[in-house]
Protein backbone atom coordinates (compact mmCIF):
# COMPACT_ATOMS: atom_id res chain seq x y z
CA UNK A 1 0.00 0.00 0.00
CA UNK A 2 1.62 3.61 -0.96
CA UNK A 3 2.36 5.50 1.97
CA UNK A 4 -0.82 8.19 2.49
CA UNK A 5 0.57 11.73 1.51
CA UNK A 6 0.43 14.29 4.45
CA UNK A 7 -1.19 17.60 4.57
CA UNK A 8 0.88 21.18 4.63
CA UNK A 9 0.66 24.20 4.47
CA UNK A 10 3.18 26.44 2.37
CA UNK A 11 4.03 29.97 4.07
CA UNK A 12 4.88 32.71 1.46
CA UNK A 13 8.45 32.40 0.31
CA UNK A 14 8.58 28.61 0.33
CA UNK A 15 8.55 27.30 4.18
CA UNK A 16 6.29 24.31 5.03
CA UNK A 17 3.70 24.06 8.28
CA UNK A 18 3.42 20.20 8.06
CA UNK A 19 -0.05 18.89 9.26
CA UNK A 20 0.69 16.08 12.05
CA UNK A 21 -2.88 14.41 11.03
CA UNK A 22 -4.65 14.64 8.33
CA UNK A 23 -8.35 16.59 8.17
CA UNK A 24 -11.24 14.41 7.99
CA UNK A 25 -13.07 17.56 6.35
CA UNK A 26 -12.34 20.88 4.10
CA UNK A 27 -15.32 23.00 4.01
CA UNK A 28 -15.12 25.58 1.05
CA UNK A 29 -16.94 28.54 0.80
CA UNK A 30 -18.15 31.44 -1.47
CA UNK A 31 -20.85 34.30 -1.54
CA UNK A 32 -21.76 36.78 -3.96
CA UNK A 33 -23.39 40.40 -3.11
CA UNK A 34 -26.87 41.26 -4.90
CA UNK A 35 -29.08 43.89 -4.05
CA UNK A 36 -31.91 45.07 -4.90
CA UNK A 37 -34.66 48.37 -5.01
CA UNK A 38 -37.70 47.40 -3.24
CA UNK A 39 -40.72 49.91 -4.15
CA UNK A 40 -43.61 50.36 -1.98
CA UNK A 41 -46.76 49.27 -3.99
CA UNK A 42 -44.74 46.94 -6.32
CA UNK A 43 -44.13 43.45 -5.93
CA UNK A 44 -41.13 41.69 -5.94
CA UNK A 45 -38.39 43.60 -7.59
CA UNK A 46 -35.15 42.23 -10.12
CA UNK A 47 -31.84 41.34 -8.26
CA UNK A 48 -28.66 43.26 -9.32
CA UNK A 49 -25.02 41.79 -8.77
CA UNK A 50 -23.10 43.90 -7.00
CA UNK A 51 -19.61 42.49 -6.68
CA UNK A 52 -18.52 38.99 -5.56
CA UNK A 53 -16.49 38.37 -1.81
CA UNK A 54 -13.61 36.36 -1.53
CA UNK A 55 -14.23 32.39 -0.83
CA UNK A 56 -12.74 30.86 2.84
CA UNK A 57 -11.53 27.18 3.71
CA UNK A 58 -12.78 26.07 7.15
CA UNK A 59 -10.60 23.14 8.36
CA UNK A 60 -10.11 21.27 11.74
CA UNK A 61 -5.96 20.29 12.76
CA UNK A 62 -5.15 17.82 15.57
CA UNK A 63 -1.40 18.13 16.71
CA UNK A 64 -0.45 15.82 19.20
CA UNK A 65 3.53 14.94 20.28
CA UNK A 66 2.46 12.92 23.41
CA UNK A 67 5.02 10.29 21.65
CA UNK A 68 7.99 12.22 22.38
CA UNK A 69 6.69 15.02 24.75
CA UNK A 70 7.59 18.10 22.99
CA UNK A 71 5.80 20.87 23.27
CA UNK A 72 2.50 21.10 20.84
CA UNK A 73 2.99 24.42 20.74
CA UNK A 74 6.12 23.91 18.63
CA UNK A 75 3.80 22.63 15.70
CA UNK A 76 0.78 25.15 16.63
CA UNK A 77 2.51 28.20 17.29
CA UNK A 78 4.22 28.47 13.80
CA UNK A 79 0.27 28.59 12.24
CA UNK A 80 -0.20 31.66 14.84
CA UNK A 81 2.46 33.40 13.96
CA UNK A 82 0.94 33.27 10.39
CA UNK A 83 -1.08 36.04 11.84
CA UNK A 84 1.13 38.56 12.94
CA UNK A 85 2.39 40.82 9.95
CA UNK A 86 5.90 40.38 8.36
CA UNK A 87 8.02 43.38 7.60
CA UNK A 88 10.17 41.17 5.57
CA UNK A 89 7.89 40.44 2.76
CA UNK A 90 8.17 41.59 -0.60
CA UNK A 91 6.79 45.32 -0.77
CA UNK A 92 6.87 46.00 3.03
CA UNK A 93 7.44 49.24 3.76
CA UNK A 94 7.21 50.07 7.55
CA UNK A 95 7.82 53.97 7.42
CA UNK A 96 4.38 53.88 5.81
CA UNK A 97 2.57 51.13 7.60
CA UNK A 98 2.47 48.93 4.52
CA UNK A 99 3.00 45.78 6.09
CA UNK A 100 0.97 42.27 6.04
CA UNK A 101 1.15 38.86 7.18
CA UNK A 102 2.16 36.27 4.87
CA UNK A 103 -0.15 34.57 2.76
CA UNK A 104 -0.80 30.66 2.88
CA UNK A 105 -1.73 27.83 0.88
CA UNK A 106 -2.42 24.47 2.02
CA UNK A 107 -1.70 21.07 -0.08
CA UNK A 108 -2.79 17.63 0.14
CA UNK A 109 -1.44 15.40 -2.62
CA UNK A 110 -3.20 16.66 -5.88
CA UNK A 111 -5.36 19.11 -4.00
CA UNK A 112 -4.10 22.72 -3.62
CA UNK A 113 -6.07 25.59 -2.25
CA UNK A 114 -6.17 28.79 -3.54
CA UNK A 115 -3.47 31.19 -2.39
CA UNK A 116 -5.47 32.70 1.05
CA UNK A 117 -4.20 34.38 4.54
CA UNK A 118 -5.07 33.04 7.93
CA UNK A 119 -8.27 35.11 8.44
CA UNK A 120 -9.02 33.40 12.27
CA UNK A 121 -8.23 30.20 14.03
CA UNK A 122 -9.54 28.72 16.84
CA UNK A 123 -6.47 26.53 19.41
CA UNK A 124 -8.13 24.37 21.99
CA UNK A 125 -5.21 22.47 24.42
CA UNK A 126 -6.83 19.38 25.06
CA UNK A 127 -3.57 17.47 26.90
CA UNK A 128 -0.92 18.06 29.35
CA UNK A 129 1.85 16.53 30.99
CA UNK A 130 2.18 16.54 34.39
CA UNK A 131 4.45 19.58 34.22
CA UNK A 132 1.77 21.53 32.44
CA UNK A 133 3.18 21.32 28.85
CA UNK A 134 0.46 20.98 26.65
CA UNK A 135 0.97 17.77 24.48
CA UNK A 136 -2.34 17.51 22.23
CA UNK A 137 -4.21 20.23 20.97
CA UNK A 138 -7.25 21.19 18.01
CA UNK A 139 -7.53 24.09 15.91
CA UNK A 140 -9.86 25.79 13.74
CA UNK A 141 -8.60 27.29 11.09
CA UNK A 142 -9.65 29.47 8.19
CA UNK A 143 -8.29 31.23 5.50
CA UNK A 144 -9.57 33.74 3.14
CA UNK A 145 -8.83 33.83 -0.35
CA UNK A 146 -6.36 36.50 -1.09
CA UNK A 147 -6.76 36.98 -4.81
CA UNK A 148 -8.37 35.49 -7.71
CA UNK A 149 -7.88 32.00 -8.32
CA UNK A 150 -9.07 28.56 -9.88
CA UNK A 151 -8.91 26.39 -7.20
CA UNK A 152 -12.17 24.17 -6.42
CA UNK A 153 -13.53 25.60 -9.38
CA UNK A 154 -13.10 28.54 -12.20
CA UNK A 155 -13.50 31.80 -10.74
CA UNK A 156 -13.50 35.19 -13.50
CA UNK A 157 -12.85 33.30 -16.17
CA UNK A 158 -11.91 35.39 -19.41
CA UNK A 159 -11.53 33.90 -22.80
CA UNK A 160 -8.67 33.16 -24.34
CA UNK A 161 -6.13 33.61 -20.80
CA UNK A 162 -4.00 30.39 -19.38
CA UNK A 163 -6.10 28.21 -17.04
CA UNK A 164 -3.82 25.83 -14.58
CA UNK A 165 -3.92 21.84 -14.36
CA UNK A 166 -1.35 20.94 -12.71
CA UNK A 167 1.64 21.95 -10.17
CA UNK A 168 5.08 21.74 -10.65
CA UNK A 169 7.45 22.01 -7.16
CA UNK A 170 10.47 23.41 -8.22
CA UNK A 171 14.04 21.57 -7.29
CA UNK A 172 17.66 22.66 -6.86
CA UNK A 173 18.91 24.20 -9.32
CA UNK A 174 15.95 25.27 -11.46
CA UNK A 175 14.73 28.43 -12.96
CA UNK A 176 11.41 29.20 -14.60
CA UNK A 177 13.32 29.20 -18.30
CA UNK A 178 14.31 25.54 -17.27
CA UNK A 179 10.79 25.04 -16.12
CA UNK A 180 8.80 26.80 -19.05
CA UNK A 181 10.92 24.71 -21.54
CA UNK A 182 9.34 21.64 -19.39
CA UNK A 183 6.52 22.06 -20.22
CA UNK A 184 5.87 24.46 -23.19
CA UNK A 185 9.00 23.46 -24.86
CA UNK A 186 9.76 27.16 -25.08
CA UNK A 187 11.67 28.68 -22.56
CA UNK A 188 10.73 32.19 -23.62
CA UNK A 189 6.89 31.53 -21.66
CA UNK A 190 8.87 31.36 -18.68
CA UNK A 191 6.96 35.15 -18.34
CA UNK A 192 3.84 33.27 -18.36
CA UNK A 193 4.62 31.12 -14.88
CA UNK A 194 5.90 34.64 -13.28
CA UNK A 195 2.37 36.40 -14.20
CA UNK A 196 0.51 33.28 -12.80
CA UNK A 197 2.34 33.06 -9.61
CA UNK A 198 2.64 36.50 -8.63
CA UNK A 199 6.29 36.50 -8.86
CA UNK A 200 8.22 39.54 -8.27
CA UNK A 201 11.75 38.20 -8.60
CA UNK A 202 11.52 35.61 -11.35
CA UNK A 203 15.50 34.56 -10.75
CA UNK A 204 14.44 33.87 -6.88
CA UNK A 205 12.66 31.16 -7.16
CA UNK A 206 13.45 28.89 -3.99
CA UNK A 207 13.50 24.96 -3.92
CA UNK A 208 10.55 23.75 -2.74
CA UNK A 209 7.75 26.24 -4.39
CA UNK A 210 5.02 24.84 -5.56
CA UNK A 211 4.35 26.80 -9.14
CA UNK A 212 0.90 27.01 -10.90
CA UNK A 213 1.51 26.01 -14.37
CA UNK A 214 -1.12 27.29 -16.82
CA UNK A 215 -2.57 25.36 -19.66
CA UNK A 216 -2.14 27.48 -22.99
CA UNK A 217 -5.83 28.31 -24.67
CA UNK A 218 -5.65 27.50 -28.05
């Protein structure tokens, strides 16, 4: 039997949060605004859209290290922290307040989220040692999408742009020439994986990155 593939989550810049148990559920979410100009007299009057919101992923960790009584909090605390901004991140600017935390997106063998930040969480401690350290603990986590995407479904789609299918994770050594020549046999489209992953720095692409790589209309 192949060994089951873990859940992680991927931290701007490259860094994995592995998942110590896998979810049982992901709960996906979207709603769009309508509104509409009730008239006294009349009866019931025409919808308009008015804009769509940004989707959220609900999901439920377990961390437990009861098996070699470390801390739980060294697992947990690094999803926290996803929270608090990051002056290091590309475009920071903390003479002006332009600052953010990181943005997040969590894998699970062929399933990939859309790029999102930690919008809450929920940590309940549910086991101690006899010292106090807390061994076992839940979360609830969600995330909010942080810019359009095609995960769990097309979202905006125009006619005649790239749309992904599958993920490359990029090893030692490569660059997004090496990688467009993959799988375009061009290495000229290597513009084409920077547009679709949001990448500022093309030649910085670290080991590890897991790149969207868009199917050519056409």
């Amino acid at each position: 039997m192949p060994e089951l593939e873990k859940a992680f989550l991927e931290i701007e810049g490259g860094e994995r949060v592995p998942c110590l148990y896998n979810p049982e559920t992901i709960t996906v979410g979207r709603r769009n605004n309508w509104a509409s100009n009730p008239m006294p007299g009349q009866g019931v009057p025409t919808l308009r859209y008015v804009g769509a919101n940004s989707a959220w992923l609900r999901v439920d960790l377990v961390f437990d290290t009861t098996s070699d009584g470390t801390p739980v909090t060294t697992h947990t605390g690094k999803i926290v922290g996803l929270m608090d901004v990051d002056p290091s991140l590309p475009g920071s600017d903390e003479t002006t307040s332009n600052v953010r935390p990181p943005t997040v997106t969590m894998h699970w063998g062929d399933l990939h989220s859309f790029k999102a930040v930690v919008q809450g969480l929920r940590l309940n401690f549910t086991y101690f040692s006899s010292t106090g350290v807390p061994l076992r603990a839940g979360m609830e986590l969600e995330l909010r999408q942080y810019e359009p995407s095609q995960a769990f479904g097309p979202q905006n789609p125009t006619s005649g742009t790239p749309r992904p299918h599958r993920v490359h994770r990029v090893q030692p050594g490569e660059t997004l020439d090496r990688i467009s020549a993959r799988y375009y046999g061009d290495s000229t489209r290597w513009r084409l994986l920077a547009s679709a992953n949001s990448l500022e720095d093309p030649l910085a692409v670290r080991p590890g990155t897991m790149l969207t790589i868009p199917r050519l209309e056409g």
